[in-house]
Protein backbone atom coordinates (compact mmCIF):
# COMPACT_ATOMS: atom_id res chain seq x y z
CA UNK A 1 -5.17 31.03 -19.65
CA UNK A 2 -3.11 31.33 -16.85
CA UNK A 3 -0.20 28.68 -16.03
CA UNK A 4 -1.42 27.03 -13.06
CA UNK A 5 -4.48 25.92 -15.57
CA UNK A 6 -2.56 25.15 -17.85
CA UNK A 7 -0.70 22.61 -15.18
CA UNK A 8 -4.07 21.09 -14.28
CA UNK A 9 -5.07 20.60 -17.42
CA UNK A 10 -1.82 19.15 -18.61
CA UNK A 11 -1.71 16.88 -15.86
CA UNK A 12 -5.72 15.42 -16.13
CA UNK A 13 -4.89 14.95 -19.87
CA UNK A 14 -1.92 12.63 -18.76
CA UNK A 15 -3.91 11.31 -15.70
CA UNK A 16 -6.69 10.26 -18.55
CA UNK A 17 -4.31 9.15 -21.38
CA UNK A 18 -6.96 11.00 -23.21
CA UNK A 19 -7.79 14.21 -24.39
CA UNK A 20 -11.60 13.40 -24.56
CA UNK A 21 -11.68 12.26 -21.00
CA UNK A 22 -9.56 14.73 -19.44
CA UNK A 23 -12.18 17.40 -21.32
CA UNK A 24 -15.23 15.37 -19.90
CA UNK A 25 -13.80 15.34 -16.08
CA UNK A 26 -12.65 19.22 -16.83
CA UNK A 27 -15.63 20.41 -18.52
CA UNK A 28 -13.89 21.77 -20.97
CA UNK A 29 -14.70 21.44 -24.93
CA UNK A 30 -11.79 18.90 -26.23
CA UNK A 31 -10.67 22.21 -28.82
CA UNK A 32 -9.88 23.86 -25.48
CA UNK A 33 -7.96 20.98 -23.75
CA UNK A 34 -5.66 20.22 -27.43
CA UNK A 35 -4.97 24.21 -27.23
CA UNK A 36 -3.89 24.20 -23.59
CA UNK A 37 -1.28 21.69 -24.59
CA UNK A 38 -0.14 22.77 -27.57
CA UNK A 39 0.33 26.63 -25.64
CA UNK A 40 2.31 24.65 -23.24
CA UNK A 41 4.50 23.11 -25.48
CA UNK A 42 4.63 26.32 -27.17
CA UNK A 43 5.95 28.03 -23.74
CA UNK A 44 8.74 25.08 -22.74
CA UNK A 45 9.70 24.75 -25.97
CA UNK A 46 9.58 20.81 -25.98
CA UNK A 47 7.00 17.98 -27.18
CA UNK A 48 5.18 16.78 -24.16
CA UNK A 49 2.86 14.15 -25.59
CA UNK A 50 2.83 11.52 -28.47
CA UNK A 51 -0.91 11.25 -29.67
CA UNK A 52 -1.63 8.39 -31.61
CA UNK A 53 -5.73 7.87 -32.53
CA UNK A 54 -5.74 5.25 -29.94
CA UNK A 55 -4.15 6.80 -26.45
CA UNK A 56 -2.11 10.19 -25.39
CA UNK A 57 1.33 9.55 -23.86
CA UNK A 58 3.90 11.65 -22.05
CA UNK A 59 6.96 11.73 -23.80
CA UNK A 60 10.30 11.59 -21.61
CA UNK A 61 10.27 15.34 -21.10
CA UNK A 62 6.29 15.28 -20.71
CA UNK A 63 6.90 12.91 -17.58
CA UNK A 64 9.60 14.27 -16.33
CA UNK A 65 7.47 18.06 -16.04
CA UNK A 66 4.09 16.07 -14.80
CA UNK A 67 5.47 15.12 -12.06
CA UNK A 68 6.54 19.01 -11.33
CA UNK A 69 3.14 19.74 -12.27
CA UNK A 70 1.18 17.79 -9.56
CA UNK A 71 3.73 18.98 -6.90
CA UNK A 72 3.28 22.64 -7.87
CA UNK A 73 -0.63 22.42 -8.05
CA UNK A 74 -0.81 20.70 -4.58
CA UNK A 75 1.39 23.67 -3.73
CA UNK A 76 -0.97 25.88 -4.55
CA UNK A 77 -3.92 24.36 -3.56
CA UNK A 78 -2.54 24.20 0.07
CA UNK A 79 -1.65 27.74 -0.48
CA UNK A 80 -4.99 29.03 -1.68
CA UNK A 81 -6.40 27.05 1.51
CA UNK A 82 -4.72 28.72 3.98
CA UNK A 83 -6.98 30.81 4.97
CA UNK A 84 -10.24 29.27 4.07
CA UNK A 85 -9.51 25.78 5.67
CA UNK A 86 -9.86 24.81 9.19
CA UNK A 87 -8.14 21.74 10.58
CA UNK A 88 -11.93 19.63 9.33
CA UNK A 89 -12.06 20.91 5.96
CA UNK A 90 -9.21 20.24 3.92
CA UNK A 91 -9.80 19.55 0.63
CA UNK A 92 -8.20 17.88 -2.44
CA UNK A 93 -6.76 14.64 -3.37
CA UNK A 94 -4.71 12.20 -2.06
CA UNK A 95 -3.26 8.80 -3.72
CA UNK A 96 -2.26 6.30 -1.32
CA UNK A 97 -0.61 2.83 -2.16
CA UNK A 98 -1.45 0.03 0.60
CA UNK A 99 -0.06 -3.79 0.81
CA UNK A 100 -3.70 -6.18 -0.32
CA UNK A 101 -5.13 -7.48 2.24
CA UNK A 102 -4.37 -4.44 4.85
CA UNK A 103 -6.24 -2.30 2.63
CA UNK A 104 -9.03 -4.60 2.12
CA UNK A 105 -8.89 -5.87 6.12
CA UNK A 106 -8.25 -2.68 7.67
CA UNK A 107 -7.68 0.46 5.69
CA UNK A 108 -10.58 0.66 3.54
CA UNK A 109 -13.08 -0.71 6.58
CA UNK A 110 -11.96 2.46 8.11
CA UNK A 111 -12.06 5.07 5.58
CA UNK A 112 -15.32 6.50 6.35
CA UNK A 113 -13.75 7.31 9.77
CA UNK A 114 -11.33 9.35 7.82
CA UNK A 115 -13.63 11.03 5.27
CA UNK A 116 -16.03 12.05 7.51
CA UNK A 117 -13.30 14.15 9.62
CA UNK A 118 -12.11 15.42 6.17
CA UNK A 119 -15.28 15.58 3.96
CA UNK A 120 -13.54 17.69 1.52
CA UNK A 121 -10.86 15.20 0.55
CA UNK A 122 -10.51 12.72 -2.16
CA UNK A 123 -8.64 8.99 -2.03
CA UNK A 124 -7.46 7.52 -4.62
CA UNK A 125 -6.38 4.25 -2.76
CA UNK A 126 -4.66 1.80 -4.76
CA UNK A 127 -4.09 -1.74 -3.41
CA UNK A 128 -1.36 -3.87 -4.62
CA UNK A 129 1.36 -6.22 -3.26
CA UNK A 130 3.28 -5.18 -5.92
CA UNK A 131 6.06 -2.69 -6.05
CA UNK A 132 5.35 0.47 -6.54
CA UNK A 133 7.69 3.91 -7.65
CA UNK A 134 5.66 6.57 -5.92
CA UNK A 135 7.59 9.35 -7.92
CA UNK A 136 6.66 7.68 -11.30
CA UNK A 137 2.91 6.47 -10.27
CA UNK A 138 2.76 10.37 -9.05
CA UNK A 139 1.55 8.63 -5.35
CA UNK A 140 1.77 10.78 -2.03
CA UNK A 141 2.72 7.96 0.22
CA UNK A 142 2.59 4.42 0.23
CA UNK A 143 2.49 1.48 3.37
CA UNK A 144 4.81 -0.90 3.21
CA UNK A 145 4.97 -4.39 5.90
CA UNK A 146 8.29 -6.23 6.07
CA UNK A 147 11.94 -4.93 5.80
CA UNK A 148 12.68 -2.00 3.40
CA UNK A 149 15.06 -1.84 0.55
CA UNK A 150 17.41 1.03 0.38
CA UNK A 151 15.91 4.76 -1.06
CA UNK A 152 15.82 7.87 -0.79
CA UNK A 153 12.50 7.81 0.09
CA UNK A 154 10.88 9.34 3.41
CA UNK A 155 10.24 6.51 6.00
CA UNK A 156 7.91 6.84 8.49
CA UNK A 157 8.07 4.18 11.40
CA UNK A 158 4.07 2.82 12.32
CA UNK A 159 4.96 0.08 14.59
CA UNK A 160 5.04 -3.93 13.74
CA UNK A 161 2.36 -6.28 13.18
CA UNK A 162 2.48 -9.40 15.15
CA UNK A 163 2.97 -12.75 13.35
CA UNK A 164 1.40 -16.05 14.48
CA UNK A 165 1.80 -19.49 13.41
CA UNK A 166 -1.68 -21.26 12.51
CA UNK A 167 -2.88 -24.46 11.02
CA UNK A 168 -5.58 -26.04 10.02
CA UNK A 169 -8.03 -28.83 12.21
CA UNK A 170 -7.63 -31.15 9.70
CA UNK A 171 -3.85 -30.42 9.04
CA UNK A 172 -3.08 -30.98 12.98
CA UNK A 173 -5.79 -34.47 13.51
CA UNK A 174 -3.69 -35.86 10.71
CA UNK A 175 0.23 -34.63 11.28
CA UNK A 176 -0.43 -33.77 15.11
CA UNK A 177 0.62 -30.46 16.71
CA UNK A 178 4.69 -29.32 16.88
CA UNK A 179 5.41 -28.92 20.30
CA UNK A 180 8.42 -26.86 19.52
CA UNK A 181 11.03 -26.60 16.68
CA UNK A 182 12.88 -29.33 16.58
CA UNK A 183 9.37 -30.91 16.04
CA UNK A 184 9.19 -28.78 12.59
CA UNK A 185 10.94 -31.67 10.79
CA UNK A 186 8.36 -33.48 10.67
CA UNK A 187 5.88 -31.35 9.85
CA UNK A 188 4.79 -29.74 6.28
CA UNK A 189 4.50 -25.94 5.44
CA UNK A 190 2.61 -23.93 3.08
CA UNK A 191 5.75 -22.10 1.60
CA UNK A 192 5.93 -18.65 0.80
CA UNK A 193 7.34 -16.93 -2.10
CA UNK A 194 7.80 -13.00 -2.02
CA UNK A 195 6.24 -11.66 -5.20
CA UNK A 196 8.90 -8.58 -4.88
CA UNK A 197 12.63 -10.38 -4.32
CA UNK A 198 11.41 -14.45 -5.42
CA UNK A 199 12.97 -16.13 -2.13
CA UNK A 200 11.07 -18.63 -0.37
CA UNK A 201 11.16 -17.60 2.90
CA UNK A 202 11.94 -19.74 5.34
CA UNK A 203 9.92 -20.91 9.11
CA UNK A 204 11.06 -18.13 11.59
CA UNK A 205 11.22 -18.19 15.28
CA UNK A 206 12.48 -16.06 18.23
CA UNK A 207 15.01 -17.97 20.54
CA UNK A 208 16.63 -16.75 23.61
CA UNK A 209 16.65 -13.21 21.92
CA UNK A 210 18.20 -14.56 18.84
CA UNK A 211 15.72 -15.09 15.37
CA UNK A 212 15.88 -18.75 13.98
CA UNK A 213 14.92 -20.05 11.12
CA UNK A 214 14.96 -23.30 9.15
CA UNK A 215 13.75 -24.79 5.69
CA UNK A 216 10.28 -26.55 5.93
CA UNK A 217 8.72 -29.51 3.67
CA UNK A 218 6.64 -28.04 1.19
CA UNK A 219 4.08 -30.10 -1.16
CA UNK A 220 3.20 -26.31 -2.49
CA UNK A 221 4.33 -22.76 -2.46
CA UNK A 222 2.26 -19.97 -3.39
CA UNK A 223 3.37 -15.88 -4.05
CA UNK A 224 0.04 -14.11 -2.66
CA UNK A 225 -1.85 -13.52 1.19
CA UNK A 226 -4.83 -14.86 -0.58
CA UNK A 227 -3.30 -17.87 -1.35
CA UNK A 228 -1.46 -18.99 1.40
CA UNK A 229 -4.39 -18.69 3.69
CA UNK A 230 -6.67 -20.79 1.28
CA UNK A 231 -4.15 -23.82 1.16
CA UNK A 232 -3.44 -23.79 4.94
CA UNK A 233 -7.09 -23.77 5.19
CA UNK A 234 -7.30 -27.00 2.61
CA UNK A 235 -5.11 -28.65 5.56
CA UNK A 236 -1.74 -28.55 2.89
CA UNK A 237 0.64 -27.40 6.00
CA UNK A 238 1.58 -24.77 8.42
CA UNK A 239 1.64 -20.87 7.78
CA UNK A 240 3.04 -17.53 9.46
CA UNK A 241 0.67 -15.13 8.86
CA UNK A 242 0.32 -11.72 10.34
CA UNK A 243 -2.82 -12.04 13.38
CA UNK A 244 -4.95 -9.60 11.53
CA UNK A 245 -5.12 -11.46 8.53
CA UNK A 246 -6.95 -14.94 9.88
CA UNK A 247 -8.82 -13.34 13.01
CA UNK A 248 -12.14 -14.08 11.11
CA UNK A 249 -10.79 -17.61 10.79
CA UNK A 250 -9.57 -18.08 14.37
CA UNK A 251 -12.89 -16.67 16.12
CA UNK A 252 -14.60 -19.41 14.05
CA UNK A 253 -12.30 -22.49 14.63
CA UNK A 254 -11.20 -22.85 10.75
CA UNK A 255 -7.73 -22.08 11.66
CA UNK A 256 -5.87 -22.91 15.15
CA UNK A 257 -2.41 -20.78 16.81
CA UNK A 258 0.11 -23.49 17.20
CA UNK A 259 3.85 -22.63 18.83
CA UNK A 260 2.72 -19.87 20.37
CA UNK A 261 6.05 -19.89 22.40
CA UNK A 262 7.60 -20.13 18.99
CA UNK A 263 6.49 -16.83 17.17
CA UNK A 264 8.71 -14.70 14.27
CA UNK A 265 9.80 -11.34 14.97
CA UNK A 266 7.08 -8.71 14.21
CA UNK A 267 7.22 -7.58 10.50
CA UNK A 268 7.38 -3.70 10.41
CA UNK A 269 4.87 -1.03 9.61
CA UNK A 270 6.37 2.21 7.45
CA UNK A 271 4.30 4.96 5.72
CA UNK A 272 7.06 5.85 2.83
CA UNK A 273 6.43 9.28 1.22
CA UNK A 274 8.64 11.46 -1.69
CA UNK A 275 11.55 13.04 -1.20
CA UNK A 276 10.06 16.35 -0.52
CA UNK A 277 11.18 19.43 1.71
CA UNK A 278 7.42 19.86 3.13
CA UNK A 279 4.05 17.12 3.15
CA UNK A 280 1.05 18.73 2.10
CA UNK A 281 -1.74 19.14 4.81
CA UNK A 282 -3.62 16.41 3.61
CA UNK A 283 -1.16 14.05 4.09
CA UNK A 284 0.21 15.10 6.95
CA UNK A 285 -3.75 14.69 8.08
CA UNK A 286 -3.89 10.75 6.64
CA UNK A 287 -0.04 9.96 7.89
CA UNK A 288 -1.84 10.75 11.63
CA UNK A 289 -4.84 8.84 10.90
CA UNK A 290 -3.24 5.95 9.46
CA UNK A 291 -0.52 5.46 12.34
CA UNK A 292 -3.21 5.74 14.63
CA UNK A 293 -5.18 3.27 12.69
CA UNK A 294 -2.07 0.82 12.51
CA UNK A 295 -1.30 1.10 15.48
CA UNK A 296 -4.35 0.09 17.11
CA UNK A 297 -4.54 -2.76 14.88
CA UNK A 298 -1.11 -4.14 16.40
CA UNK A 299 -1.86 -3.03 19.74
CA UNK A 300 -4.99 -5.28 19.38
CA UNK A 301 -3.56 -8.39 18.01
CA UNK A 302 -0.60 -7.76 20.68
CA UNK A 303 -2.96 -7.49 23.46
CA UNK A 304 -5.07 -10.02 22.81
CA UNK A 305 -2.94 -13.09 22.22
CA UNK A 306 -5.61 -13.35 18.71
């Protein structure tokens, strides 16, 4: 068997925690998948995997050489399709990372725009708030909205979202409407807590050039999109929310733009990828489509005034 087989079948074993599935999705008999391994092992001279009956894990070394293996078989694969692919036909996987709701609101709405200019490709599109390591979770590239924390990871610049400040009917026939910030003390806010640093962050505002801010009232603070969008809804206070995310509940009058005037500085879109020397065709292909994508999406909400 040669080694770049050996490399896939290394890496689906890992991919699978499992030498039974990673047989099933190779069709391969399970004898053949355990002897792969073990003639890998045999050729680095290290363990790569503890098997226990229950589940098949890397071991330090095995991790560290997975992640060489999916680099060097997307080397190859873009190597072996040099010839055979056109600029339509790439084929292959690609694991993508996106923020929640931007994947659920935007990203994954447009997919089929995507696949059907690429039919050979694969996503594996994983949607999280969370932070992610794209080295350890072996992902291509990953979108990130809001300021970025120091790496050594490739950032790509996609443009800013727009943020608006909305509340509810029934939040403003109650409290009234701010007419401008030095109206916000006597108003309430849903507060925000990032789910990545634990800050609460604070009511923002543009000013003569300058960004503003200021501590709001809070009767409850929540650490999720989903969240904060269902309690400003109940009528529990004020939000700033990127435009995308309530357009559904502006067009039908559950949610209302107040301080127009009064908006936060754009929160910025980056595509982050690996620190590697060259980006595979595919994602060079989804990096285009994606920008264009965000872009759009900004453009839109910019445009339009929501």
């Amino acid at each position: 068997m040669d080694r770049i087989e050996l490399y896939r079948i290394f890496a689906k074993v890992v991919d699978c925690a499992s030498f039974t599935r990673a047989a099933d999705m190779l069709g391969l008999p399970r004898s053949s998948v355990s002897a792969a391994v073990q003639e890998l092992e045999g050729r680095l001279g290290t363990r790569l995997l503890n098997r226990t009956t229950r589940k098949v894990a890397p071991t330090s070394d095995g991790a560290a050489f997975h992640l060489r293996c999916l680099r060097l078989i997307a080397d190859v694969e873009e190597a072996e399709g040099l010839f055979r692919q056109t600029a339509t036909s790439l084929a292959g996987t690609l694991r993508v990372d996106v923020p929640g709701r931007v994947g659920r609101l935007i990203v994954a709405p447009a997919l089929p725009d995507f696949l059907e200019r690429h039919p050979g490709l694969q996503i594996e599109l994983g949607v999280t708030d969370r932070a992610v390591n794209l080295v350890e979770d072996s992902l291509d590239c990953a979108l990130r909205v809001g300021p970025l924390a120091e790496s050594s990871l490739i950032a790509r610049p996609l443009g800013a979202l727009p943020l608006i400040n909305v509340a509810s009917p029934a939040y403003l026939a109650r409290h009234g409407t701010p007419r401008g910030p030095e109206e916000l003390g006597a108003h309430w806010a849903v507060n925000y807590i990032s789910p990545t640093s634990g800050r609460t962050e604070p009511w923002e505002w543009q000013e003569g050039g300058r960004l503003r801010d200021c501590p709001m009232r809070s009767r409850v603070a929540v650490n999720s999109a989903e969240a904060y969008i269902a309690c400003c809804l109940a009528g529990l206070g004020m939000i700033q929310i990127p435009a995308y995310d309530v357009r559904a509940e502006l067009g039908s009058g559950a949610l209302t733009e107040i301080l127009p005037e009064h908006r936060a500085a754009p929160m910025p879109l980056t595509l982050l990828y690996p620190h590697r020397r060259h980006l595979s065709r595919r994602v060079q292909a989804f990096a285009g489509w994606l920008a264009g994508l965000m872009q759009r999406e900004a453009l839109l909400e910019a445009g339009g005034g929501a």
